[in-house]
Protein backbone atom coordinates (compact mmCIF):
# COMPACT_ATOMS: atom_id res chain seq x y z
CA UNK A 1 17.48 81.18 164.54
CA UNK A 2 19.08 82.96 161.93
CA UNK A 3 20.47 86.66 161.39
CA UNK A 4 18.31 89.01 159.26
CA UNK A 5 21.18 88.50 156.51
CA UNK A 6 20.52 85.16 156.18
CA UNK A 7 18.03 82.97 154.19
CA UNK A 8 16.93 79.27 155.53
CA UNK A 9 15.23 77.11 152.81
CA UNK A 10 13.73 74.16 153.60
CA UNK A 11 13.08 71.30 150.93
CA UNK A 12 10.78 69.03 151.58
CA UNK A 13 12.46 65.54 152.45
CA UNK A 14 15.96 66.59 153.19
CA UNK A 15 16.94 66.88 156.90
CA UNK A 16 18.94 70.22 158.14
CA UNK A 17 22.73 69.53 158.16
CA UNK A 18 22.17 65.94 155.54
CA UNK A 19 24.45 66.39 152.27
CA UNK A 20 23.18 64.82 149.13
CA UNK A 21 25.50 62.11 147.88
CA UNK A 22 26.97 63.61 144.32
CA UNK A 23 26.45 62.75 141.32
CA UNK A 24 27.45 59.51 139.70
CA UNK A 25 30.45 60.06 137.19
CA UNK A 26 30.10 60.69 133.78
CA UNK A 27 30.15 57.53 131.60
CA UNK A 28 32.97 57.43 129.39
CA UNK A 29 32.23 59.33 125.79
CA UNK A 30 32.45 56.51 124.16
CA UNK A 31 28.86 55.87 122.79
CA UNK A 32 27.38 54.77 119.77
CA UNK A 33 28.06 58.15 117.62
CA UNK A 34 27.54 58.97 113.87
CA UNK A 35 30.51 57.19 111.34
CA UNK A 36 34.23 57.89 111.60
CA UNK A 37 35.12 60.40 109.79
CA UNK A 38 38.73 61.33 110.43
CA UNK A 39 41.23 61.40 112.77
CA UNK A 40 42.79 64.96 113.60
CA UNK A 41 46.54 65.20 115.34
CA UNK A 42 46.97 67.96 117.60
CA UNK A 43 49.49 69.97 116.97
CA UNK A 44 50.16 69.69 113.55
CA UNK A 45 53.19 69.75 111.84
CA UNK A 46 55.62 69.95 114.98
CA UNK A 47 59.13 71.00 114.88
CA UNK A 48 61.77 69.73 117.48
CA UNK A 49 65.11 70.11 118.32
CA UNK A 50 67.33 66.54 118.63
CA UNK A 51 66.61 64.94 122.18
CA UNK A 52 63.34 67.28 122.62
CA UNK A 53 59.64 65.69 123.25
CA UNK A 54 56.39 66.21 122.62
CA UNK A 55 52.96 64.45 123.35
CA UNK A 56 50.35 63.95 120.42
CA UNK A 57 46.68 63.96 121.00
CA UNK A 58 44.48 62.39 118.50
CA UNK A 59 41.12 62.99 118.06
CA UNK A 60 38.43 60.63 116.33
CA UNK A 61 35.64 63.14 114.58
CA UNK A 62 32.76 61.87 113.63
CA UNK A 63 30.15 62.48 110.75
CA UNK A 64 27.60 64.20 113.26
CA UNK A 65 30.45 66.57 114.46
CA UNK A 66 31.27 64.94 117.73
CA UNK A 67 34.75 63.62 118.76
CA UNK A 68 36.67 61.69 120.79
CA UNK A 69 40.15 61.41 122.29
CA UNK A 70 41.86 58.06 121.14
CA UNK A 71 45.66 59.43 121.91
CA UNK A 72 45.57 56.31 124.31
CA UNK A 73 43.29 53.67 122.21
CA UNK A 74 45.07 54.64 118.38
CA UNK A 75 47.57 52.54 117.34
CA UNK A 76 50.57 54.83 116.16
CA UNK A 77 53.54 54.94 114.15
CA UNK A 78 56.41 56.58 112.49
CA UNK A 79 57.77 56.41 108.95
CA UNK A 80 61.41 57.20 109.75
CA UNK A 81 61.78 56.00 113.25
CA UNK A 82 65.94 56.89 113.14
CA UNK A 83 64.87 60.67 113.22
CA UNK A 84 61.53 60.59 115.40
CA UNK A 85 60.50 57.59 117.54
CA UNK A 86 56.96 57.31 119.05
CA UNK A 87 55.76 55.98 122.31
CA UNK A 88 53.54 52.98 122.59
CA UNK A 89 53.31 52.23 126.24
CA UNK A 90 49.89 52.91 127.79
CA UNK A 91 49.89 56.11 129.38
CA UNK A 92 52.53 57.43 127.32
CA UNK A 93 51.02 57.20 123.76
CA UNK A 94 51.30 59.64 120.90
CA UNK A 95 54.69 61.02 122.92
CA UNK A 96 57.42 61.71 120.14
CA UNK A 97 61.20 62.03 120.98
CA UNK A 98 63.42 63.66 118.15
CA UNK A 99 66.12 61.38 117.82
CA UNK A 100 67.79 62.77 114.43
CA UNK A 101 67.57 65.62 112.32
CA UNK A 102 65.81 64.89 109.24
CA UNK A 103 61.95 65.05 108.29
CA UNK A 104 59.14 62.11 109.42
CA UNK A 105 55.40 61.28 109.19
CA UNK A 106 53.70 60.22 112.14
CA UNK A 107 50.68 58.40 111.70
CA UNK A 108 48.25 57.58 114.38
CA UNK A 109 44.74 54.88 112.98
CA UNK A 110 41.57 54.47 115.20
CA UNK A 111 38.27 53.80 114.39
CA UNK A 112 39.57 52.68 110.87
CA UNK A 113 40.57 55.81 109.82
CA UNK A 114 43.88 57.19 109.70
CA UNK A 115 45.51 60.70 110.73
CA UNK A 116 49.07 62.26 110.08
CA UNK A 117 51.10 64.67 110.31
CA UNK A 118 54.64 65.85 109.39
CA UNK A 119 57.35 66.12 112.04
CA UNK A 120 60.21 68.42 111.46
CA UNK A 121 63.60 67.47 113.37
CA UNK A 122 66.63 70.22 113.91
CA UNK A 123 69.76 69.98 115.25
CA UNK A 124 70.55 71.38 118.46
């Protein structure tokens, strides 16, 4: 029996002490959505210092305002890979290293659209 302090509910069909399994796992976001619109780089503009890192994430929007990560799925690249290189092993996408000083655009395409930004490289 329980204490004054505590409440017993009872739903019909479940048995005392039985857990309900959980809740299958979301299905991946990647649906049917409204058209590509763009494809936004997060953060923009970076600045590093020679032999510093930093991991791009880039997002597909789409006309009805929805978006989706495609760091791992874009296809990316850089226009001065002697002062910023970019990673394109799975799992480590969108990952810049700053390997001179000097100025670069990094460009990142999914979903037919293309994104960019500008990455600043100082020496240390």
């Amino acid at each position: 029996m329980s204490s004054p302090s505590e409440a017993v509910v009872r739903l019909p069909g479940l048995e005392p002490g039985r857990v309900a399994p959980p809740p299958p796992p979301l299905r991946s976001n990647r649906r049917a959505r409204g058209q590509a619109a763009f494809v936004s780089l997060s953060p923009t503009d970076p600045v590093l210092i020679v032999g510093g890192a930093v991991r791009l994430r880039a997002r597909l929007l789409f006309s009805d305002l929805s978006g989706l990560d495609v760091t791992e799925d874009a296809v990316w690249a850089s226009s001065a890979p002697e002062v910023v290189s970019v990673e394109a092993s799975p799992g480590a996408r969108g990952r810049l290293v700053a390997v001179s000083p000097g100025v670069a655009k990094l460009f990142a395409t999914a979903g037919g659209k293309v994104g960019s930004t500008t990455v600043t490289v100082l020496e240390g």
